[in-house]
N, C-alpha and C. Protein backbone atom coordinates (compact mmCIF):
# COMPACT_ATOMS: atom_id res chain seq x y z
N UNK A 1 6.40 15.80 -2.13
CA UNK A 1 5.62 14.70 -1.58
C UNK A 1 4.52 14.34 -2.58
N UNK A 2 4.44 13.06 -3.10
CA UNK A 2 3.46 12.96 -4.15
C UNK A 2 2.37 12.48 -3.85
N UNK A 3 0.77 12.67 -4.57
CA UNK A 3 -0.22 11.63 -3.73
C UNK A 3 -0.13 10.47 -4.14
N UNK A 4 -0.92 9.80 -3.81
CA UNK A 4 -0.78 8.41 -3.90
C UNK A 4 -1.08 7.41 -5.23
N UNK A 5 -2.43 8.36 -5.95
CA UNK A 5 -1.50 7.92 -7.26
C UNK A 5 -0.34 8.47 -7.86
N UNK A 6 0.19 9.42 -7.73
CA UNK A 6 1.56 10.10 -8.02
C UNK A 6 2.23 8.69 -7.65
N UNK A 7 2.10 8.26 -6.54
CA UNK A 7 3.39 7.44 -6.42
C UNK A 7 2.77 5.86 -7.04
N UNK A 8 1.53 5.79 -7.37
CA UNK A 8 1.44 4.56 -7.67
C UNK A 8 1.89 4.81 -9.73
N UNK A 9 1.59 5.50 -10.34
CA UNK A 9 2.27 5.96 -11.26
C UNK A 9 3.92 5.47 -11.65
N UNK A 10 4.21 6.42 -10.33
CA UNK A 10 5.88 6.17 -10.21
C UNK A 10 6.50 4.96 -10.26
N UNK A 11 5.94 4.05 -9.45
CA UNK A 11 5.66 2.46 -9.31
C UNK A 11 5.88 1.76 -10.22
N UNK A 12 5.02 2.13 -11.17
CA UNK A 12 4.43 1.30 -12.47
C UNK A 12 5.38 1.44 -13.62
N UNK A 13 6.24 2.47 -13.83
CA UNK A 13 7.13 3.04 -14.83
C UNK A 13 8.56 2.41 -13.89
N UNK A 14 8.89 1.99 -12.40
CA UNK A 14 9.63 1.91 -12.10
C UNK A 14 9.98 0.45 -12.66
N UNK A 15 9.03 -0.59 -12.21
CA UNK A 15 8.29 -1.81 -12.02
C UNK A 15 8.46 -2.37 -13.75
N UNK A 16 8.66 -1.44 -14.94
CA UNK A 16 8.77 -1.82 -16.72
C UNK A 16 10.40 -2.15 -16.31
N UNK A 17 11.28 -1.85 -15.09
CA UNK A 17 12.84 -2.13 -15.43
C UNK A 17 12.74 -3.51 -15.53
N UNK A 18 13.50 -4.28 -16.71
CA UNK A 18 14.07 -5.30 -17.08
C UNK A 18 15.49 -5.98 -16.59
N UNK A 19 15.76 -6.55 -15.75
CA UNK A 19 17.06 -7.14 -15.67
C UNK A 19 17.08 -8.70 -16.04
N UNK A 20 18.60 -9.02 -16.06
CA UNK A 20 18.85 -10.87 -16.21
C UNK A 20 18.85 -11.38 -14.59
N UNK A 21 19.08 -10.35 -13.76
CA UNK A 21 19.43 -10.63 -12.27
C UNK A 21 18.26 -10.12 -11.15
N UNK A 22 18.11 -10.73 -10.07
CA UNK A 22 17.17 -10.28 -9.01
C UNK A 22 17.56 -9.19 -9.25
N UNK A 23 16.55 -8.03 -8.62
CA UNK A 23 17.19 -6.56 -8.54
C UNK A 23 16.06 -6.12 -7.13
N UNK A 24 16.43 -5.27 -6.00
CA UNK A 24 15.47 -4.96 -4.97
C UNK A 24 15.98 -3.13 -4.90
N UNK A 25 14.50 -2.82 -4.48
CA UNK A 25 14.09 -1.63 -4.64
C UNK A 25 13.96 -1.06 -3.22
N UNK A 26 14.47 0.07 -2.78
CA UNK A 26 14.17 0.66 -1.75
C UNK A 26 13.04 1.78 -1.51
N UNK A 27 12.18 1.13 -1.30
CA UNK A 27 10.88 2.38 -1.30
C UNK A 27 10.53 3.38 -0.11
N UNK A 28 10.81 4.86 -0.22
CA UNK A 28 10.98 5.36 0.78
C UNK A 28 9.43 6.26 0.93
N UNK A 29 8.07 5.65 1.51
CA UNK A 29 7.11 6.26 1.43
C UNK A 29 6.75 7.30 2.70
N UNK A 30 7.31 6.82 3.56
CA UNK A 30 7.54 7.05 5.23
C UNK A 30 5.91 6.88 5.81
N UNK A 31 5.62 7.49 6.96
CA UNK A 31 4.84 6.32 7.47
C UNK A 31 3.43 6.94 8.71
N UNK A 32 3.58 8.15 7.94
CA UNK A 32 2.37 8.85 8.55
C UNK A 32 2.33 9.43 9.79
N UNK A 33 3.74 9.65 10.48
CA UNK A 33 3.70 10.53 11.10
C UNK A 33 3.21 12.10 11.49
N UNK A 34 2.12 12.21 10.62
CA UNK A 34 1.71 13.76 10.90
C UNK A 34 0.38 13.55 11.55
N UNK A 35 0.38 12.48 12.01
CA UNK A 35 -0.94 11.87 12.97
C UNK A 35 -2.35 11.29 12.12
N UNK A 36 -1.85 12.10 10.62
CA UNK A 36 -3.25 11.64 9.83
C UNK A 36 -3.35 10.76 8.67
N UNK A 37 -1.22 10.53 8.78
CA UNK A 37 -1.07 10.02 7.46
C UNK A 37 -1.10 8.55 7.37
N UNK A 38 0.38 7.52 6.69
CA UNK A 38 0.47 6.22 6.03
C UNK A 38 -0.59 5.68 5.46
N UNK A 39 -1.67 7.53 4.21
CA UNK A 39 -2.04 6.66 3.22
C UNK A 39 -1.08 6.21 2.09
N UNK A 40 -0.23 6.83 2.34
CA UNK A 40 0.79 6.58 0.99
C UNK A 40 1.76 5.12 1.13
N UNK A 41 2.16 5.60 2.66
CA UNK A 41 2.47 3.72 2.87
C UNK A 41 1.99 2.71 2.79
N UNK A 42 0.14 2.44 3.05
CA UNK A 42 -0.68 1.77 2.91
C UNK A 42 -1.00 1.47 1.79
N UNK A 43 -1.37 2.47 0.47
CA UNK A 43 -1.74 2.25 -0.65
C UNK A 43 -0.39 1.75 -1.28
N UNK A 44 0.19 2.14 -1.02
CA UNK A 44 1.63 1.60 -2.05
C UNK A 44 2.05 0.15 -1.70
N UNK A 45 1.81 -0.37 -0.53
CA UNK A 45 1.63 -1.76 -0.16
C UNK A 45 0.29 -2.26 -0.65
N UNK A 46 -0.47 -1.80 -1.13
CA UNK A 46 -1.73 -2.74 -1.64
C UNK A 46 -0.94 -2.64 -3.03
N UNK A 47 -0.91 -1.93 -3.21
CA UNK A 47 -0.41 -2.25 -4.98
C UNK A 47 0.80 -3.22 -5.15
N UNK A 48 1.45 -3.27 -4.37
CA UNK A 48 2.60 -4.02 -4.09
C UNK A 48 1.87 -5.39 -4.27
N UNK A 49 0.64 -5.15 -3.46
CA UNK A 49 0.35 -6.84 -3.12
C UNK A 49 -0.41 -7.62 -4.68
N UNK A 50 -0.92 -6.50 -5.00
CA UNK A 50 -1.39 -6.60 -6.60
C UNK A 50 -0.47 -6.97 -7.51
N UNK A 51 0.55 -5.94 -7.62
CA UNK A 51 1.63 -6.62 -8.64
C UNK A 51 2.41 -7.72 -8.31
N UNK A 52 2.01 -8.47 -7.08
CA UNK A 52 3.21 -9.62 -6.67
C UNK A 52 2.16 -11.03 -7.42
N UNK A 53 1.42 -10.53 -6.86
CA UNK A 53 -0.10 -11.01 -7.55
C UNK A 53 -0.22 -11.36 -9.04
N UNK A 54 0.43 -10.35 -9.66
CA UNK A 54 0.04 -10.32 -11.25
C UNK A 54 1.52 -10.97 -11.75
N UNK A 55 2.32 -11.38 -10.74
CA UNK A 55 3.86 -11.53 -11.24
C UNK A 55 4.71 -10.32 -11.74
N UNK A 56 4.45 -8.88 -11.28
CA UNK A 56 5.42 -8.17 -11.67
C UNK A 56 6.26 -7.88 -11.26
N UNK A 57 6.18 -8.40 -9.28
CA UNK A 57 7.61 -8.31 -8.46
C UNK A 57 7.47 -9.86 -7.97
N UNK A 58 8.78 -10.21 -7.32
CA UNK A 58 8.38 -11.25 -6.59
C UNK A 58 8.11 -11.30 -5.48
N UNK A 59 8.75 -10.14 -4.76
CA UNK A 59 7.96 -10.71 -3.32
C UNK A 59 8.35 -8.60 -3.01
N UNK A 60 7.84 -8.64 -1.37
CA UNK A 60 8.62 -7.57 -0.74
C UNK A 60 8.40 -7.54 0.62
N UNK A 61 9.21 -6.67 1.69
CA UNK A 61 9.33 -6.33 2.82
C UNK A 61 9.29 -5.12 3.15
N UNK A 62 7.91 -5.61 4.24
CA UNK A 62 8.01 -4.22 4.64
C UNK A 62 9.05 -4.15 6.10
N UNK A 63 9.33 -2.51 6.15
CA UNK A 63 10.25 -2.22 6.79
C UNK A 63 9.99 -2.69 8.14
N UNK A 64 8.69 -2.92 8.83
CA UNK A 64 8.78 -3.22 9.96
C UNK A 64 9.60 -4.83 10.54
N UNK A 65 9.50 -5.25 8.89
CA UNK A 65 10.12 -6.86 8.75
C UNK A 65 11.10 -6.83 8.26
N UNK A 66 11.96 -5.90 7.66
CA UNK A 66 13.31 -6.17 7.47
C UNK A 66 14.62 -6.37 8.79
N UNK A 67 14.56 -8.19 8.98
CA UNK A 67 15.52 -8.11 10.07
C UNK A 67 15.74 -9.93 9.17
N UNK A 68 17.07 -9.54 9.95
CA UNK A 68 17.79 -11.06 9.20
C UNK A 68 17.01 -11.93 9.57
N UNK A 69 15.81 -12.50 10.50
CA UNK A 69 15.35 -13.56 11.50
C UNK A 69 13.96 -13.52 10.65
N UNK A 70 13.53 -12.67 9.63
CA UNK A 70 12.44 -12.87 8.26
C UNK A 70 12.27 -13.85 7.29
N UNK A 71 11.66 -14.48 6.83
CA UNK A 71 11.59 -15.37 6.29
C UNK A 71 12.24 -14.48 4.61
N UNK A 72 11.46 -13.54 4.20
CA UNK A 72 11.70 -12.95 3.27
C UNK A 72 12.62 -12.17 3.27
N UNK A 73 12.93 -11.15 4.05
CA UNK A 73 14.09 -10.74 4.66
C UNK A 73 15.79 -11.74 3.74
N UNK A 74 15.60 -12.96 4.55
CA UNK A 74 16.77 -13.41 4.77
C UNK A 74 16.98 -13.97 2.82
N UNK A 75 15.40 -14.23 2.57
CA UNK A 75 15.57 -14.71 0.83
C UNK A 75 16.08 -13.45 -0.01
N UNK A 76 15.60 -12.35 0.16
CA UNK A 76 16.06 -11.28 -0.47
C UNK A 76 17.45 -11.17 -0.31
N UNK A 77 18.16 -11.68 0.66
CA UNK A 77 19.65 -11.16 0.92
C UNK A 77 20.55 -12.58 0.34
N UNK A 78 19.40 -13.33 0.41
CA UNK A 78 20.41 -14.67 -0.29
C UNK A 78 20.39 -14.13 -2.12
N UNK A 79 18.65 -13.34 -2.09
CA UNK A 79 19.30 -13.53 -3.92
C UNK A 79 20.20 -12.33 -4.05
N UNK A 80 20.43 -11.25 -3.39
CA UNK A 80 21.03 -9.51 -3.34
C UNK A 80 21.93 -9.69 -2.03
N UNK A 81 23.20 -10.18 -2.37
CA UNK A 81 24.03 -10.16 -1.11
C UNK A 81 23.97 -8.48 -0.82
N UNK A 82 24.18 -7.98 -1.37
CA UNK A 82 24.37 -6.44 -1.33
C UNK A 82 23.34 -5.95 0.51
N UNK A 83 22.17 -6.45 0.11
CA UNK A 83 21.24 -5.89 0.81
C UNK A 83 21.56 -5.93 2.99
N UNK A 84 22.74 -6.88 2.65
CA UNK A 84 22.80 -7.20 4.17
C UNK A 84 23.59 -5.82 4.90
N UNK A 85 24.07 -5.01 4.13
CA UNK A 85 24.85 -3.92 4.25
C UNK A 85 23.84 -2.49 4.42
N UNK A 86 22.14 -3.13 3.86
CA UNK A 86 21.37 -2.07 3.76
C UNK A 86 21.00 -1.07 5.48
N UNK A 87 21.77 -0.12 5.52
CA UNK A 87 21.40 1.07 6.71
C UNK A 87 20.09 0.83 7.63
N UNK A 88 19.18 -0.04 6.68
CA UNK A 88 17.60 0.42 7.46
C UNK A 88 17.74 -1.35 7.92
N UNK A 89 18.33 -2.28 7.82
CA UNK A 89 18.32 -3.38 8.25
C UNK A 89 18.43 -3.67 9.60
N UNK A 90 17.36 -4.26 10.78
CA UNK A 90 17.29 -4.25 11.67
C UNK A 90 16.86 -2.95 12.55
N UNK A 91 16.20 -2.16 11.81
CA UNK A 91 15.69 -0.70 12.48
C UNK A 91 14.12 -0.62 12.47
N UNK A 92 13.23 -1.89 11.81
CA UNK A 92 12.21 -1.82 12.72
C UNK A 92 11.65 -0.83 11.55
N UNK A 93 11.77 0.06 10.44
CA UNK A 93 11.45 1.32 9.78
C UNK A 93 10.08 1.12 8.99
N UNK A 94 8.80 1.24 9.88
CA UNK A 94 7.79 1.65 9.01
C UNK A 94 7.46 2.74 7.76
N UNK A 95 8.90 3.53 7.56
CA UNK A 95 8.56 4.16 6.33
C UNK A 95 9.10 3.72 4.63
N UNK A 96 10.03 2.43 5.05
CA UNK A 96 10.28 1.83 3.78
C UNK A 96 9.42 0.34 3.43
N UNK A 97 9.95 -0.04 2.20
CA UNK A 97 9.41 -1.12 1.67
C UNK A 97 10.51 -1.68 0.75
N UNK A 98 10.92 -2.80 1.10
CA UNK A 98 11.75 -3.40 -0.15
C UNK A 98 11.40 -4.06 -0.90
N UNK A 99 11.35 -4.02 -2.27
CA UNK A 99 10.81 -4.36 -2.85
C UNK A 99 11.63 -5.36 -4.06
N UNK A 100 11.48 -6.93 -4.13
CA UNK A 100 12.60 -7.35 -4.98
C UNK A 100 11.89 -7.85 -6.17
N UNK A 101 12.49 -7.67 -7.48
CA UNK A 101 12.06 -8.13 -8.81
C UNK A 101 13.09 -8.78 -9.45
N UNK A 102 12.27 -9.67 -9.85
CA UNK A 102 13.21 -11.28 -10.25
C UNK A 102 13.14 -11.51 -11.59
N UNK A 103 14.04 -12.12 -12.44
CA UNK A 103 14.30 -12.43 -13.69
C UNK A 103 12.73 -12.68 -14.52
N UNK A 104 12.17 -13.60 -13.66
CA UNK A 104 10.95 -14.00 -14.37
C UNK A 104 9.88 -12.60 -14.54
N UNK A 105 10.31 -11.44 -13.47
CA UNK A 105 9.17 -10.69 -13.90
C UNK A 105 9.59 -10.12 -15.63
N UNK A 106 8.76 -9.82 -16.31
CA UNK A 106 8.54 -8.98 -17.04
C UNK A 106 7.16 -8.23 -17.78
N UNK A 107 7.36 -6.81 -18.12
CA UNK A 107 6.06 -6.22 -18.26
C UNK A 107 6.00 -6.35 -19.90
């Protein structure tokens, strides 16, 4: 279990991948169930909101919003057909984050 800069670290080295194609990320931070936690879910969504900010992702979802009836949701699956097949789709899951990065990002 890493802290939270551990995982904002992780992030940042993940976040240098280069593609020609959308590419979306499944972030599995989970969600503070030990009654004291989702700082790690929380902080990793602020940074999220920073790098969408700075142009290094384009957008993301959090798990409580991954359902086809999302505005973002449904864009992520138009650019990643793949994603409509994703397990956590329609489950409501406060411990992920999807996260999609688009041609234009680069670090």
């Amino acid at each position: 279990m890493p802290t939270l800069e551990e995982a904002r670290v992780r992030l940042a080295q993940v976040l240098k991948f280069e593609s020609s194609t959308p590419v979306a990320l499944k972030l599995i931070h989970g969600y503070g169930s030990s009654g004291k936690g989702g700082v790690l879910r929380d902080g990793i969504r602020k940074s999220l909101l920073l790098r969408q900010k700075e142009g290094l992702i384009s957008f993301f979802v959090t798990g409580e919003k991954w359902s086809i009836f999302e505005l973002n949701s449904q864009r992520a699956m138009e650019m990643i057909p793949q994603l409509r097949s994703d397990s956590d789709l329609e489950k409501w899951n406060r411990g992920i984050t999807i996260v999609v990065i688009g041609v234009q990002n680069k670090v």
